[in-house]
Protein backbone atom coordinates (compact mmCIF):
# COMPACT_ATOMS: atom_id res chain seq x y z
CA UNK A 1 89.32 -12.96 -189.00
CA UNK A 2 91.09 -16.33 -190.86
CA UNK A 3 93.52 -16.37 -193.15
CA UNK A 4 93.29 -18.45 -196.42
CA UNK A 5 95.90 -20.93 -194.30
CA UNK A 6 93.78 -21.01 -191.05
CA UNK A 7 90.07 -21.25 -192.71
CA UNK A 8 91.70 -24.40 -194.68
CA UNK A 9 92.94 -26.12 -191.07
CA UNK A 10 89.55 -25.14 -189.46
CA UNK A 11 88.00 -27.61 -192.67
CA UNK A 12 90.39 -29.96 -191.74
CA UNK A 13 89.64 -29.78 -188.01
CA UNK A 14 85.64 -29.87 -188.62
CA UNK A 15 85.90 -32.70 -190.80
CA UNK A 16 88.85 -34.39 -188.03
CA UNK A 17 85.99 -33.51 -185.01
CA UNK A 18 87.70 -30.83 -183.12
CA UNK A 19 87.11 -29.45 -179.74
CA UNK A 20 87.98 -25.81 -179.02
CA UNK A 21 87.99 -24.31 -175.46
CA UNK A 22 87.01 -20.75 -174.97
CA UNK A 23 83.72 -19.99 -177.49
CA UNK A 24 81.80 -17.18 -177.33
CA UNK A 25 79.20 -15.01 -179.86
CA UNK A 26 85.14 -8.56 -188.17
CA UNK A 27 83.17 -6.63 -189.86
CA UNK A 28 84.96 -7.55 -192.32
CA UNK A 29 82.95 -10.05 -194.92
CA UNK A 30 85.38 -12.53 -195.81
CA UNK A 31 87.43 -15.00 -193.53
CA UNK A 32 90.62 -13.06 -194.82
CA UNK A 33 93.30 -10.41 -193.75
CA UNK A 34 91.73 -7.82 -192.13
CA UNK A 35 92.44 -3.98 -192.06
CA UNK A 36 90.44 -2.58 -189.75
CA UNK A 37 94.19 -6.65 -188.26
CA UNK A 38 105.24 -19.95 -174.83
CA UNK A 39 104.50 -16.72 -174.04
CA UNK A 40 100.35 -16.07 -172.84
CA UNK A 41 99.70 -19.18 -174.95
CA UNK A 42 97.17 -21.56 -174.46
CA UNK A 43 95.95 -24.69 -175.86
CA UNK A 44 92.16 -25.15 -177.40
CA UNK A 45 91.09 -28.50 -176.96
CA UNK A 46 88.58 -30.83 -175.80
CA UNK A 47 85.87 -28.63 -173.99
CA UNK A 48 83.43 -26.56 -175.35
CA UNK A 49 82.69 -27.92 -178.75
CA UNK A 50 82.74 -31.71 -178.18
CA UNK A 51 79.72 -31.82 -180.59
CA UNK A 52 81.91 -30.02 -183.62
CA UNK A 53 82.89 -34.08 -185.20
CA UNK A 54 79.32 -35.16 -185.56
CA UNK A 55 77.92 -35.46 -188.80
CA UNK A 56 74.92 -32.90 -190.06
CA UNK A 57 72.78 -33.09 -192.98
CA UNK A 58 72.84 -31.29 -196.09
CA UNK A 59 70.79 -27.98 -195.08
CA UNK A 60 71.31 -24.15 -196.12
CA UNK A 61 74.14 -22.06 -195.41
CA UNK A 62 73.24 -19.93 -192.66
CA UNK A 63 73.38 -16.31 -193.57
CA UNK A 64 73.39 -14.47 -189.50
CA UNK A 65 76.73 -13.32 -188.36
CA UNK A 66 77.74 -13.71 -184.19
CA UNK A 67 78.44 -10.71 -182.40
CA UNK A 68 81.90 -10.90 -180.75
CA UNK A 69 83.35 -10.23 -177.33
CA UNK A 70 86.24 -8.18 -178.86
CA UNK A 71 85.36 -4.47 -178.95
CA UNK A 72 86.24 -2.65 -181.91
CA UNK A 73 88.24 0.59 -181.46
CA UNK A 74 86.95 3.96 -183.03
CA UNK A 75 89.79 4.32 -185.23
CA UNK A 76 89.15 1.07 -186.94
CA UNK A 77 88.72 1.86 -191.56
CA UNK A 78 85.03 0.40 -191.46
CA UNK A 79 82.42 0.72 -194.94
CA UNK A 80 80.92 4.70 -195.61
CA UNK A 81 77.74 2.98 -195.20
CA UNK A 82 78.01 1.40 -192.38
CA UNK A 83 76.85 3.79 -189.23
CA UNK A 84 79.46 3.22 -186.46
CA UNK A 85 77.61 2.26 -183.14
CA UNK A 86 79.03 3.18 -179.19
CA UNK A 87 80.66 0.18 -177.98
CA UNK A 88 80.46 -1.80 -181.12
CA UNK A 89 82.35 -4.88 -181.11
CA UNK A 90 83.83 -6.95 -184.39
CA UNK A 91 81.30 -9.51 -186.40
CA UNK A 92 82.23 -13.10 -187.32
CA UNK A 93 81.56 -13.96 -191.22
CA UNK A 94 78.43 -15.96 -191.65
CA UNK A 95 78.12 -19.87 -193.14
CA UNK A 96 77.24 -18.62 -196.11
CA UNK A 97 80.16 -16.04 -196.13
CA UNK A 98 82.79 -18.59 -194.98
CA UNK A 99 81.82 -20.78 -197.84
CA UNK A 100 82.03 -18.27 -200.66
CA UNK A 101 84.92 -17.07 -199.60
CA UNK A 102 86.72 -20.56 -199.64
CA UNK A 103 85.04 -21.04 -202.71
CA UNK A 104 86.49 -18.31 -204.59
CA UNK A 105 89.87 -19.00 -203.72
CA UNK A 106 89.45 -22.48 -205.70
CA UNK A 107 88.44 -24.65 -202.67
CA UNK A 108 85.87 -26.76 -202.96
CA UNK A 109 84.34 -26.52 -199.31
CA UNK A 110 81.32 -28.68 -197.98
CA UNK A 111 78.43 -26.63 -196.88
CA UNK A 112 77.69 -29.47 -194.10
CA UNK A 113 81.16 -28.62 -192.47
CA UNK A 114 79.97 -25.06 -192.18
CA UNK A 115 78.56 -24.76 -189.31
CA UNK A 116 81.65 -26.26 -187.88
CA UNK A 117 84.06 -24.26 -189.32
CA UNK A 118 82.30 -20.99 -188.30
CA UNK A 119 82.48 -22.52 -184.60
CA UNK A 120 86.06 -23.16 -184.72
CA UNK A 121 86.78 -20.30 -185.97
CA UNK A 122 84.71 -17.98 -183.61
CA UNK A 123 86.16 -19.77 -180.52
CA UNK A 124 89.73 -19.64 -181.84
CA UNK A 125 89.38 -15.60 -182.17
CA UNK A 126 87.78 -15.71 -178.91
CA UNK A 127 90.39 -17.54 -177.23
CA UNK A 128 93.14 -15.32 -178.93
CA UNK A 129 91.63 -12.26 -177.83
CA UNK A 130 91.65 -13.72 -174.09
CA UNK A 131 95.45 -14.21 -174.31
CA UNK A 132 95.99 -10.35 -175.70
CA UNK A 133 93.99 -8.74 -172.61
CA UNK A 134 95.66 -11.16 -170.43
CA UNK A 135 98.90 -9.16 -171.14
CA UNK A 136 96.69 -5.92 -171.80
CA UNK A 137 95.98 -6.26 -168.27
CA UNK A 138 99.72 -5.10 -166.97
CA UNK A 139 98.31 -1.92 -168.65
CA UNK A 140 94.80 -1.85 -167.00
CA UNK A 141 95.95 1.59 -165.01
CA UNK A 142 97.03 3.46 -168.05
CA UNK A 143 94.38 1.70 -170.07
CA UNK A 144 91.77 -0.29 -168.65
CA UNK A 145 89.63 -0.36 -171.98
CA UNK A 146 91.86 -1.87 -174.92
CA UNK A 147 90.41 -2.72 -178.67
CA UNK A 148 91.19 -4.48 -181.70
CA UNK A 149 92.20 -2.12 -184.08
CA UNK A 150 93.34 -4.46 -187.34
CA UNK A 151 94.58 -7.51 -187.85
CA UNK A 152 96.38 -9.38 -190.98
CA UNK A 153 96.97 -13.15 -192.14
CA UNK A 154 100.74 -14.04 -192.40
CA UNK A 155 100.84 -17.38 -192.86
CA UNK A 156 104.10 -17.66 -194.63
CA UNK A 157 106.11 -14.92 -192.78
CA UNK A 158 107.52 -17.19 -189.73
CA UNK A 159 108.56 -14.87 -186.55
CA UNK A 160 111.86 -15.18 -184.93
CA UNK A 161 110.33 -16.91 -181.93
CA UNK A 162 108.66 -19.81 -184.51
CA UNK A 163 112.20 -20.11 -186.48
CA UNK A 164 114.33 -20.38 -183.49
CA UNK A 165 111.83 -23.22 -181.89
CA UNK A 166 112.13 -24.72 -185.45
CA UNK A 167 115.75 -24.74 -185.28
CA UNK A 168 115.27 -26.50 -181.76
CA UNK A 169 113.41 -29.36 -183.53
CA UNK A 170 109.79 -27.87 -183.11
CA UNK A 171 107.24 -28.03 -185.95
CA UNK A 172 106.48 -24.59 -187.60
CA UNK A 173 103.27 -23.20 -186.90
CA UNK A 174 100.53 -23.72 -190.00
CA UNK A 175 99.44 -20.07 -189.65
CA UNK A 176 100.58 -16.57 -188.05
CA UNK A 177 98.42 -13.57 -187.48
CA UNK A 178 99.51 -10.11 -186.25
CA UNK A 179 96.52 -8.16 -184.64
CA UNK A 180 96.98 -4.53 -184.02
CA UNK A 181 95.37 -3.18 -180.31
CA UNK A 182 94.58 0.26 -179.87
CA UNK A 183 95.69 0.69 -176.15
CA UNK A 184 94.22 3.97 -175.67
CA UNK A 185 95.42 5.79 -178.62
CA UNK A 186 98.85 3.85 -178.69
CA UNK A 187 99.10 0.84 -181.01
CA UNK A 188 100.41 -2.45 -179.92
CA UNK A 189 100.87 -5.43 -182.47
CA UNK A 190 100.35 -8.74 -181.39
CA UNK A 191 101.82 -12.02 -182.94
CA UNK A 192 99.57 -14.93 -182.92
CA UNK A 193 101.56 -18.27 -183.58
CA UNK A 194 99.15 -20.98 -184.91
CA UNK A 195 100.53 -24.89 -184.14
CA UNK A 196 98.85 -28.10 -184.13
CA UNK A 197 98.50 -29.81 -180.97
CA UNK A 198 98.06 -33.05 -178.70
CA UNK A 199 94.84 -32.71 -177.02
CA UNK A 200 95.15 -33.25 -173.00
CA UNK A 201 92.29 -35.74 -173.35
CA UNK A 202 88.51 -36.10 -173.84
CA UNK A 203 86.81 -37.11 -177.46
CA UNK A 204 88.57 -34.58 -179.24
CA UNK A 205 91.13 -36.16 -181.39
CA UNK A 206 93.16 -32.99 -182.86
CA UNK A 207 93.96 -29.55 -180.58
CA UNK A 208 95.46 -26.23 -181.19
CA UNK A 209 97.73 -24.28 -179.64
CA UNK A 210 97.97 -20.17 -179.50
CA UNK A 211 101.32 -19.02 -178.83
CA UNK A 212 100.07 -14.98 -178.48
CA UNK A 213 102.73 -12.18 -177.24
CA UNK A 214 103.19 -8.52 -178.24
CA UNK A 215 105.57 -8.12 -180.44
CA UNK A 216 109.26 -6.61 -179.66
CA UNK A 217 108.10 -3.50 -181.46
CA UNK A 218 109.27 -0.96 -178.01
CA UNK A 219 111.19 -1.38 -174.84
CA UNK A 220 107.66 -1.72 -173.09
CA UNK A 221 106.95 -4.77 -174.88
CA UNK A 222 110.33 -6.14 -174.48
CA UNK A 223 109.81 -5.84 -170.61
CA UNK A 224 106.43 -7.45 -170.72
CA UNK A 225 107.83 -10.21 -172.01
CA UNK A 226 111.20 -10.08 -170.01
CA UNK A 227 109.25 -10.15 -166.88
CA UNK A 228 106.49 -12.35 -167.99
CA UNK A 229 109.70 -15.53 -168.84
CA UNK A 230 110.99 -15.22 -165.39
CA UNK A 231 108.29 -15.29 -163.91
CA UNK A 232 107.09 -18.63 -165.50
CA UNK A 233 110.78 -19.66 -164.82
CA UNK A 234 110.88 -18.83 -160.90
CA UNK A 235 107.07 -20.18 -160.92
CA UNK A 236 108.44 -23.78 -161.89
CA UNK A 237 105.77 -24.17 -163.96
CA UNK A 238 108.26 -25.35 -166.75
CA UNK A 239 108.75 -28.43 -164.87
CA UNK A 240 105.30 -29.19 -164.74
CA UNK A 241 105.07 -29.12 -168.90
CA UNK A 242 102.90 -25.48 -168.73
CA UNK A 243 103.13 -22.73 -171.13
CA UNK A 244 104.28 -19.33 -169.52
């Protein structure tokens, strides 16, 4: 669930030593676009993987793939011969996958950052996901059940929220991804907003920020997002330096 953009800054991170907050356990094989895809931000940082910078010896590319927490809807394109399962949930690309992946794209990944990699990049979809059901949750009545439908890479397709930030004198984020949920039958895209960040401390020395809010696609998300600002306004959290 990486872009060719992301899976290239998640090498950069695991050979840096980064630290990403939020980890837990796509079908889809490759760390690309997927087609089965400050507002609710959050920053990954030191935390969970404070072990991620430490150096590994040469070993084998693992070939087991982590379950996810993000549940998969039933209307998600998956493989004739795969056998769709109650309550399945999205799988993370292996070591080995990762690798080949970068590989055939003309990288020249290091199997010892692997394991890394894969780490970063599980808790980074992990944390991402949190931020969508945080706003999926002004929907629990209607829907208390959401799931990921699809998701695609757009690295180079800056949203009007990341060019006017620019314009403010704000770095561009290195990667975008729009994820598609399936909020009971109605589908709600997501932008994800990818920037480089100053960790808040600890051993970590590089961070990332998630900038994640629906996308103006329908008055409803408009309002979300109306009433999610003002709320962060009137909460004075702004003057305190935190994200909405």
């Amino acid at each position: 669930m990486a872009s060719e953009t992301t899976a290239r800054t998640f090498a950069r991170l695991a050979r840096d030593g980064a630290a990403v907050d939020g980890a837990k356990g796509s079908t889809d094989e490759t760390p690309r676009d997927g087609d089965g895809t400050r507002d609710g931000g959050g920053t990954t940082n030191a935390g969970w993987f404070s072990w991620i910078g430490t150096t590994t010896r040469t070993r084998a590319l693992g070939t087991s793939r982590a379950r996810s927490s993000i549940p998969m809807s039933p209307r998600t394109a998956v493989p004739e011969h795969q056998a769709r399962r109650e309550g399945e949930t999205w799988t993370y690309p292996s070591e080995k996958m990762f690798h080949d992946a970068m590989a055939r794209k003309g990288w020249k990944p290091d199997p010892r950052d692997m394991a890394r990699v894969v780490a970063i990049h599980n808790a980074v979809n992990e944390r991402a996901w949190a931020h969508v059901m945080a706003w999926e949750r002004r929907h629990c009545d209607s829907c208390p059940d959401p799931k990921l439908l699809k998701f695609r890479g757009r690295p180079r397709d800056f949203s009007p929220k990341a060019r006017l930030l620019n314009f403010l004198g704000y770095a561009l984020p290195f990667d975008r991804h729009d994820w598609v949920v399936d909020r009971c039958g109605e589908e709600v895209r997501y932008v994800i907003d990818f920037y480089n960040a100053v960790p808040y401390g600890g051993a970590a020395p590089v961070a990332m920020h998630l900038d994640v809010r629906p996308a103006l696609d329908s008055p409803s998300a408009a309002w979300d997002r109306l009433v999610v600002q003002f709320g962060w306004i009137l909460s004075g959290e702004w003057a305190r330096g935190n994200a909405p």
